[in-house]
PDB file of N, CA and C in Angstrom:
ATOM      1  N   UNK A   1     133.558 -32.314 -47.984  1.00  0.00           N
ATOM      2  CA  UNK A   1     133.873 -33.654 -47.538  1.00  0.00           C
ATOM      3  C   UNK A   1     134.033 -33.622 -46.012  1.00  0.00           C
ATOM      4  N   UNK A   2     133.409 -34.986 -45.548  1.00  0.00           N
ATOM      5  CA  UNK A   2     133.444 -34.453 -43.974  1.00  0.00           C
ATOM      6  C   UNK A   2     134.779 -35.364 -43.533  1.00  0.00           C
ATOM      7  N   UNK A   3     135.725 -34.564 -42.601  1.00  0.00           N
ATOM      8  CA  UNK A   3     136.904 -35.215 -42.022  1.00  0.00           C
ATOM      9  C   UNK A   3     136.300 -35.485 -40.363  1.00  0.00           C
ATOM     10  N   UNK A   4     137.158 -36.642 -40.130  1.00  0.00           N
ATOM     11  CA  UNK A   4     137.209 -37.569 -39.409  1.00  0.00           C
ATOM     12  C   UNK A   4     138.813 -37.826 -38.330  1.00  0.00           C
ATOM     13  N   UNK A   5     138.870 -38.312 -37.034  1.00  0.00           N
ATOM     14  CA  UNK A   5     140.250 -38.006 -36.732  1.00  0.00           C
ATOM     15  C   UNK A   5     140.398 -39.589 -36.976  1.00  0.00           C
ATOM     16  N   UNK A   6     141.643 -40.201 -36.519  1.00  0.00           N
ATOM     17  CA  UNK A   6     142.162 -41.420 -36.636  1.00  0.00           C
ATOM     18  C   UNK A   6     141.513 -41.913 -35.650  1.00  0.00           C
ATOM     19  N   UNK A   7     141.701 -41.310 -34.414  1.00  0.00           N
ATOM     20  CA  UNK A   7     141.297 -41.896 -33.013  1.00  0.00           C
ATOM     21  C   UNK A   7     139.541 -42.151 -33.434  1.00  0.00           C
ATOM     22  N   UNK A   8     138.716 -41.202 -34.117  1.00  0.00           N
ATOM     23  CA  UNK A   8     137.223 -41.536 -34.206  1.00  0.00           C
ATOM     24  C   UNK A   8     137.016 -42.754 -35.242  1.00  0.00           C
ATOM     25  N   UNK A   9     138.236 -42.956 -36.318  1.00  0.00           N
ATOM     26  CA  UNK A   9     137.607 -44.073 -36.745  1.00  0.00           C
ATOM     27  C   UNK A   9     138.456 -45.280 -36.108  1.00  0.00           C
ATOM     28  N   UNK A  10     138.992 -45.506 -35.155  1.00  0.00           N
ATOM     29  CA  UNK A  10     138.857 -46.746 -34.923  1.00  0.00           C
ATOM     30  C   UNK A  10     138.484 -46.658 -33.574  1.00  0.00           C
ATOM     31  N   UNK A  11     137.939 -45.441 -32.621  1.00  0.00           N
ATOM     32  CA  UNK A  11     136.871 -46.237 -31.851  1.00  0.00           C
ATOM     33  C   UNK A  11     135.406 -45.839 -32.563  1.00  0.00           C
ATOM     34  N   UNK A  12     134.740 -45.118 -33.600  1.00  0.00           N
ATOM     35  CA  UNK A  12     133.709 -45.398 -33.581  1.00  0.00           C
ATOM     36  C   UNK A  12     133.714 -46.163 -34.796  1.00  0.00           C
ATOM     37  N   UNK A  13     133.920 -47.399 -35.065  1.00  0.00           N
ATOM     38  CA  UNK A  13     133.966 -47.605 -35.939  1.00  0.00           C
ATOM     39  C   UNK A  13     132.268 -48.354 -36.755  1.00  0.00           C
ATOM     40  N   UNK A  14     131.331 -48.167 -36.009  1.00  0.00           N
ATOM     41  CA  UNK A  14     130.109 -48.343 -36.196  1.00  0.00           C
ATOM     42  C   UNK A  14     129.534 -46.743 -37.514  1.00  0.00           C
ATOM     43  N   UNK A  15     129.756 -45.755 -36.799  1.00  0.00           N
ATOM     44  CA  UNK A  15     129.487 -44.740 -37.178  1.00  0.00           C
ATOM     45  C   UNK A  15     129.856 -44.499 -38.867  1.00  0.00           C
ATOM     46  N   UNK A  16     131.366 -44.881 -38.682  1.00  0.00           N
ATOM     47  CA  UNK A  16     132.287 -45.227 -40.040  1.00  0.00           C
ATOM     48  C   UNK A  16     131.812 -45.689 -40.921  1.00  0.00           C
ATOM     49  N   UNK A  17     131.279 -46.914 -40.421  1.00  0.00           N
ATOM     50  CA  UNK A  17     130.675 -48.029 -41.614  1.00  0.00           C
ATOM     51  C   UNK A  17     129.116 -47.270 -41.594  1.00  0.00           C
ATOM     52  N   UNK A  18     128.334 -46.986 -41.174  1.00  0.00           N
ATOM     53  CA  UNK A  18     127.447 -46.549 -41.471  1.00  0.00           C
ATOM     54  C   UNK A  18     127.445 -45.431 -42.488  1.00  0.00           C
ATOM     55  N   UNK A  19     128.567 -43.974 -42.316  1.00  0.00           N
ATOM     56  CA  UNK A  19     128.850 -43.369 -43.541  1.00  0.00           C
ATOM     57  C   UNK A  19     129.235 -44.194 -44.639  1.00  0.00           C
ATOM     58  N   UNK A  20     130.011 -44.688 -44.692  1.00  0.00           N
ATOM     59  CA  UNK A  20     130.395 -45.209 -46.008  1.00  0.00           C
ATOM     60  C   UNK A  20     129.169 -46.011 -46.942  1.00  0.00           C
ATOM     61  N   UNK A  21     128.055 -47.072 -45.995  1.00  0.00           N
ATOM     62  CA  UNK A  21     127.166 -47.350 -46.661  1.00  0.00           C
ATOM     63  C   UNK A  21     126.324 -46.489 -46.749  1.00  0.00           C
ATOM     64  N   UNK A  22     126.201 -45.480 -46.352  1.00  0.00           N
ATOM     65  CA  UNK A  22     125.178 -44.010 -46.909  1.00  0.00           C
ATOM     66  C   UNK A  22     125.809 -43.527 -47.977  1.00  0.00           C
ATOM     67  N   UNK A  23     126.908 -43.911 -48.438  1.00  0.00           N
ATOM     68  CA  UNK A  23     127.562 -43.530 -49.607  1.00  0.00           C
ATOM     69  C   UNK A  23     127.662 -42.307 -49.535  1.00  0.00           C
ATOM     70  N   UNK A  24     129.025 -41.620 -48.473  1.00  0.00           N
ATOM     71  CA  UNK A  24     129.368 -40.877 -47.959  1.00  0.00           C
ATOM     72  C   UNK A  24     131.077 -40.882 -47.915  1.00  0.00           C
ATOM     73  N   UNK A  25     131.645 -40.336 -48.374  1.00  0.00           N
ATOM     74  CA  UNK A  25     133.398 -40.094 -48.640  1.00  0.00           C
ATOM     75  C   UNK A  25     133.814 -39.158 -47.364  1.00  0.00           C
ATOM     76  N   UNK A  26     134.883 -39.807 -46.541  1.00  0.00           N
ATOM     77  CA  UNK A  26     135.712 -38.670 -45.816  1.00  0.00           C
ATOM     78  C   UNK A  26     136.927 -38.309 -45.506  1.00  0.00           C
ATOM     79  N   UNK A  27     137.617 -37.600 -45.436  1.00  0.00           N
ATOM     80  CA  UNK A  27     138.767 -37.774 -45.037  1.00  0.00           C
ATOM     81  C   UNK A  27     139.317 -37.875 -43.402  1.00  0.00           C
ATOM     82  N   UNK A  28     140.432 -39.010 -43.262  1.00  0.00           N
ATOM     83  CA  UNK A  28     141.005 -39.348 -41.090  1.00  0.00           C
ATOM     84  C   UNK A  28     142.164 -38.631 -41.741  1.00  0.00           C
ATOM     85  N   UNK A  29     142.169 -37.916 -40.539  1.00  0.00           N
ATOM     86  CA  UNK A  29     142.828 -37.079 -40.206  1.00  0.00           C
ATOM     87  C   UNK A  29     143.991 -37.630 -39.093  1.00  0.00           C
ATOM     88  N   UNK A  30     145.187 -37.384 -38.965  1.00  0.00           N
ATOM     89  CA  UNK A  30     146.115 -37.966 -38.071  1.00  0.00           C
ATOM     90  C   UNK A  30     147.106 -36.392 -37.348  1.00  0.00           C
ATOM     91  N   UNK A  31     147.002 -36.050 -36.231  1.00  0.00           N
ATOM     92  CA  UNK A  31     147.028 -34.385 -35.977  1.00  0.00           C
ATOM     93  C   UNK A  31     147.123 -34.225 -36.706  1.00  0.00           C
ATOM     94  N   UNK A  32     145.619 -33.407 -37.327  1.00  0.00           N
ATOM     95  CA  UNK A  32     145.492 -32.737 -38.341  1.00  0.00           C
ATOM     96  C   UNK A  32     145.898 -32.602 -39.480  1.00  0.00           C
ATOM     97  N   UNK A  33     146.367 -33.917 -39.787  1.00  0.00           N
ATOM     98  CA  UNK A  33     147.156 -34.066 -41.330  1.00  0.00           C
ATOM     99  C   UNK A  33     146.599 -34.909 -42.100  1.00  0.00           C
ATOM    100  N   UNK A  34     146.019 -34.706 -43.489  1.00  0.00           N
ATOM    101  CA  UNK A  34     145.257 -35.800 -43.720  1.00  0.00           C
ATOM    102  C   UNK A  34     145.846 -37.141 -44.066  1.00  0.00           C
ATOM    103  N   UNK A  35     145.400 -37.792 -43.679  1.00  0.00           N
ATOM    104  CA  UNK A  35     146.089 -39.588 -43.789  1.00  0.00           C
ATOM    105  C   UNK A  35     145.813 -40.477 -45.370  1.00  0.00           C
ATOM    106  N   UNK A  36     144.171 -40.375 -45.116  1.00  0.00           N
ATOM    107  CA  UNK A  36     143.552 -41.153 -45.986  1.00  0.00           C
ATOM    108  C   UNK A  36     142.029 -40.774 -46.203  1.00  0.00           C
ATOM    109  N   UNK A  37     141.567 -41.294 -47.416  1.00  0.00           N
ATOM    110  CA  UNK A  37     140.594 -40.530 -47.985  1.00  0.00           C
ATOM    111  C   UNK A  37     139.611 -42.321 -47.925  1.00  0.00           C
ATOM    112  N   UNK A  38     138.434 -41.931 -47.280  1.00  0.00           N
ATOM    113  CA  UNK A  38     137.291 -43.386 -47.193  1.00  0.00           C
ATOM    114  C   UNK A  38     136.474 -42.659 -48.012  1.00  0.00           C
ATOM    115  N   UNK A  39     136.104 -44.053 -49.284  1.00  0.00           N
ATOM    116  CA  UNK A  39     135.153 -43.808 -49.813  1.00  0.00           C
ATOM    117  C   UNK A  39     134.590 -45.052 -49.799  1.00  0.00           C
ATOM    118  N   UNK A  40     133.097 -45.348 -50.159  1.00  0.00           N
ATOM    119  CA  UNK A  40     132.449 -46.447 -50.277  1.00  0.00           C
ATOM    120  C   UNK A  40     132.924 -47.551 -51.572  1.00  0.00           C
ATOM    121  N   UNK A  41     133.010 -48.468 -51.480  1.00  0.00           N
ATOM    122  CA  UNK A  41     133.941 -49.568 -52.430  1.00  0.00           C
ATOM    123  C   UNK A  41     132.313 -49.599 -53.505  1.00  0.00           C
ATOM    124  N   UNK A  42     132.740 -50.175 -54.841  1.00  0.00           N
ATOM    125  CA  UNK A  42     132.059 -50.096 -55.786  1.00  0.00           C
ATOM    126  C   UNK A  42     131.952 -51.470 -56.466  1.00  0.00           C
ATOM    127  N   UNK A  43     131.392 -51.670 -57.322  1.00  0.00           N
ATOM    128  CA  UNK A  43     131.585 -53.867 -57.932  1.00  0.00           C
ATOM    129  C   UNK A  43     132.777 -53.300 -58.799  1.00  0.00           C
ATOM    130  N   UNK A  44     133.145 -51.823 -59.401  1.00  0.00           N
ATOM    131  CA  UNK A  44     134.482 -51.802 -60.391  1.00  0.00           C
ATOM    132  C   UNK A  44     135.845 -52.350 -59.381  1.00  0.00           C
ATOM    133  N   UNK A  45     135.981 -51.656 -58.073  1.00  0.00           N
ATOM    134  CA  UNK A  45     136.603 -51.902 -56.971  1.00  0.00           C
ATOM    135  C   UNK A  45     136.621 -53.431 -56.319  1.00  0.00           C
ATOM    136  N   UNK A  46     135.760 -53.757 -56.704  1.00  0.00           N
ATOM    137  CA  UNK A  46     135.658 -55.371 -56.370  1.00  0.00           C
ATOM    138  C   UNK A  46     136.139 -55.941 -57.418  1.00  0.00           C
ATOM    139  N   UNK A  47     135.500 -55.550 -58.399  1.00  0.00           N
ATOM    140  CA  UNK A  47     136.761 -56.631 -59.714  1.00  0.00           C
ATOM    141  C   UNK A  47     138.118 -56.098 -59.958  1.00  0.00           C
ATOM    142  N   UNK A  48     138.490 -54.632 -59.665  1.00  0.00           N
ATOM    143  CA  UNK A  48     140.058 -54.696 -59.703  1.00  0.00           C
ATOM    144  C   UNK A  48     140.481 -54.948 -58.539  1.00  0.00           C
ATOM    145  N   UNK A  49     140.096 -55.379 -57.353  1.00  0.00           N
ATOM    146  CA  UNK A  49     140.514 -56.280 -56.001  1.00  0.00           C
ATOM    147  C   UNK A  49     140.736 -57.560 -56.370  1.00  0.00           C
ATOM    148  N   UNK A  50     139.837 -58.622 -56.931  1.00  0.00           N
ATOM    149  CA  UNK A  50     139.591 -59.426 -57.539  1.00  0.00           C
ATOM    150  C   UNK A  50     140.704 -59.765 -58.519  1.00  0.00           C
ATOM    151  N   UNK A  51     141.190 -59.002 -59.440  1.00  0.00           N
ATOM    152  CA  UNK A  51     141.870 -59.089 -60.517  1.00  0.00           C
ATOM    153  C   UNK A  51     143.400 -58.920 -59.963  1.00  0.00           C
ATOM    154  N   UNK A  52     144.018 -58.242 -58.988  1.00  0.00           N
ATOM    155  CA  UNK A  52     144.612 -58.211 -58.579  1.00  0.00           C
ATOM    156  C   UNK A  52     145.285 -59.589 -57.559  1.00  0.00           C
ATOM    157  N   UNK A  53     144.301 -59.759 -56.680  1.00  0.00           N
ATOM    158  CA  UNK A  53     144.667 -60.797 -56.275  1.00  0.00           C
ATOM    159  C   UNK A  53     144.653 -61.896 -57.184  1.00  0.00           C
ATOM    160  N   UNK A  54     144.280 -62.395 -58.687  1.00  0.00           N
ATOM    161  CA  UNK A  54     144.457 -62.859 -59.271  1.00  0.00           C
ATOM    162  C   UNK A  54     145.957 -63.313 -59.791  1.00  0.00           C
ATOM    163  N   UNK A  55     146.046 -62.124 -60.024  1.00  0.00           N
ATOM    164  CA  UNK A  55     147.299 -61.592 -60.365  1.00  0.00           C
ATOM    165  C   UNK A  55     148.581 -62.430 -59.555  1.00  0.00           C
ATOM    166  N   UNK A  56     148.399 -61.895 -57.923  1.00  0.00           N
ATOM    167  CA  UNK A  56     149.293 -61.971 -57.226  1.00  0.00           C
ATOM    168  C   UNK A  56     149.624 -63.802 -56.677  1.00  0.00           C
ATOM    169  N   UNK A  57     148.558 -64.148 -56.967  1.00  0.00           N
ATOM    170  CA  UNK A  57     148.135 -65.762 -56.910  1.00  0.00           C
ATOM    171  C   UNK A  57     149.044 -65.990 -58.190  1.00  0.00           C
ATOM    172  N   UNK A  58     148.935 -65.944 -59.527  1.00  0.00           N
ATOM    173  CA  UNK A  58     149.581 -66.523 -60.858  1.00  0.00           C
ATOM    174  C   UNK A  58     150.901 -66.222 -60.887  1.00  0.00           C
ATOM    175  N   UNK A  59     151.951 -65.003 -59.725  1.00  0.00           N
ATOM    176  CA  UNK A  59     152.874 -64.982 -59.408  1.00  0.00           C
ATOM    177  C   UNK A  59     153.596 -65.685 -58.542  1.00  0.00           C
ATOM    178  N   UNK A  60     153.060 -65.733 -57.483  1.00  0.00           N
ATOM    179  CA  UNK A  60     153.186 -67.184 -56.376  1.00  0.00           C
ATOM    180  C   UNK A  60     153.657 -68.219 -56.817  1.00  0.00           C
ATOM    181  N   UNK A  61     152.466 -68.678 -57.888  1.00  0.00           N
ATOM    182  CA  UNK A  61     152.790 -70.140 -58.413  1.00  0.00           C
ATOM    183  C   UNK A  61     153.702 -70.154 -59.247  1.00  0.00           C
ATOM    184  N   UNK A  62     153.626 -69.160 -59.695  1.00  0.00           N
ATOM    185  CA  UNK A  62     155.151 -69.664 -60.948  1.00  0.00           C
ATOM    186  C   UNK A  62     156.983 -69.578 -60.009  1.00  0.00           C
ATOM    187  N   UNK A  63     156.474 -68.893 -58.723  1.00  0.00           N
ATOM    188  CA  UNK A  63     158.189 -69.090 -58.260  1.00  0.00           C
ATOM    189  C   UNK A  63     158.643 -71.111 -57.570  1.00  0.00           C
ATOM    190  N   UNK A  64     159.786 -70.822 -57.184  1.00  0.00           N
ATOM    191  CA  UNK A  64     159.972 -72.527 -56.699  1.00  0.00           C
ATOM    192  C   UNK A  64     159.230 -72.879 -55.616  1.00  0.00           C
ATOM    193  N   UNK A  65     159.140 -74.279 -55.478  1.00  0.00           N
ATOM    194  CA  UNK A  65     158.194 -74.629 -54.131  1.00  0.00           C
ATOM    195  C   UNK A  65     159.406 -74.272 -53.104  1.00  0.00           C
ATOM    196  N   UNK A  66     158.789 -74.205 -51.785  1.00  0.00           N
ATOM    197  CA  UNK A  66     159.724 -74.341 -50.022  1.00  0.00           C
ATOM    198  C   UNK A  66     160.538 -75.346 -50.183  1.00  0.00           C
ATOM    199  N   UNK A  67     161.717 -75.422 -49.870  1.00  0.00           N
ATOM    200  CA  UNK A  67     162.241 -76.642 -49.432  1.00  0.00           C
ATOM    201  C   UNK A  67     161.311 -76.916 -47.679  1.00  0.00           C
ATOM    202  N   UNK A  68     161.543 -76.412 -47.130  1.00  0.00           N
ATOM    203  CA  UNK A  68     160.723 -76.535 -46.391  1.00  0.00           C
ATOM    204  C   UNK A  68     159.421 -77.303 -45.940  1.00  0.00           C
ATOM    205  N   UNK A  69     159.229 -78.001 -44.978  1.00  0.00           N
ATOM    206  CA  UNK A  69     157.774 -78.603 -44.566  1.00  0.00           C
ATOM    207  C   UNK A  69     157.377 -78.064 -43.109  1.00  0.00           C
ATOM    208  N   UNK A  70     156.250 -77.349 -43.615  1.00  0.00           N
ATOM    209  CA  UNK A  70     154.862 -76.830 -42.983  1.00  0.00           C
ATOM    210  C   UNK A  70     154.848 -78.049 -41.518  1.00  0.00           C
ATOM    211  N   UNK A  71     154.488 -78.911 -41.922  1.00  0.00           N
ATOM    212  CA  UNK A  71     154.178 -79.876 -40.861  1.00  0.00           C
ATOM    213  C   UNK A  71     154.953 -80.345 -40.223  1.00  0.00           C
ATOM    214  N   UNK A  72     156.388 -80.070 -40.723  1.00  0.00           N
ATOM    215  CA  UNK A  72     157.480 -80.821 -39.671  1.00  0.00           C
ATOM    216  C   UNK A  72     157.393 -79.236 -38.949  1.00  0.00           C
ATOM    217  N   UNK A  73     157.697 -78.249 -39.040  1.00  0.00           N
ATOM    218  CA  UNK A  73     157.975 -76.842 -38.124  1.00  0.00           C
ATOM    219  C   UNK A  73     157.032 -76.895 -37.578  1.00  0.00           C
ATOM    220  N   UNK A  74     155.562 -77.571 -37.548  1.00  0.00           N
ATOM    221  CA  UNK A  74     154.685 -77.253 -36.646  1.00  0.00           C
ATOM    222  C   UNK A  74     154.918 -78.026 -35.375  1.00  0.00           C
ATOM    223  N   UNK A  75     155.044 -79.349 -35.918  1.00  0.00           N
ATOM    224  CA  UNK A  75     155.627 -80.093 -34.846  1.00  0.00           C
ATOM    225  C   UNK A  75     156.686 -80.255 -34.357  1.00  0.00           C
ATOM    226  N   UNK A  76     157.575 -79.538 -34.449  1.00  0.00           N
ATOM    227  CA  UNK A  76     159.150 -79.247 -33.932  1.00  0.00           C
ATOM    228  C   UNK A  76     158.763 -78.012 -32.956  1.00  0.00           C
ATOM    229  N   UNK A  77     157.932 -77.323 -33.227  1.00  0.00           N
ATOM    230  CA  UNK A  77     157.260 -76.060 -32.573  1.00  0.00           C
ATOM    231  C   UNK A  77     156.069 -76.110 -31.436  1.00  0.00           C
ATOM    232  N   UNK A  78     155.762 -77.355 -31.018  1.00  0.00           N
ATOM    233  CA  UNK A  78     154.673 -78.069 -30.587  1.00  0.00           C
ATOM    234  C   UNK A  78     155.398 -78.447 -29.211  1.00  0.00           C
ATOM    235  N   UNK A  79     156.186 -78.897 -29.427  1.00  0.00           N
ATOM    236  CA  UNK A  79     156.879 -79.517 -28.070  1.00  0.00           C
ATOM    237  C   UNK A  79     157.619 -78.336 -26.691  1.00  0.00           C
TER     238      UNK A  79
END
């Protein structure tokens, strides 16, 4: 598996995305410790992304609404 430092993936981050769509796995490295493991996302990965945020949406709605209004803090915040 080819490792990667932190600093190379977020300035090359062209390079990055190009491994990953070559369907290529690596591990960033943070001094020399591994951080996190990139692998290329999959449609299974898209529907448990998908399903998840599903999820987290059908939780939302079931708690109480804001007392709160959006539009009065914007405009109290405006001036």
């Amino acid at each position: 598996m080819t490792t990667i430092t932190l600093r190379q993936l977020v300035r090359e981050t062209r390079k990055v995305k190009r491994m990953t769509e070559a369907g290529d796995s690596f591990l960033v490295t943070d001094h020399g410790k591994p951080l996190w493991k990139v692998s290329p996302a999959t449609e299974a990965d898209e529907d448990s992304r998908a399903k998840d945020i599903d999820a987290e949406l059908d939780l939302l709605l079931t708690e109480p609404k804001s007392t709160y209004n959006l539009a009065e803090i914007v405009i109290q915040n405006r001036r």
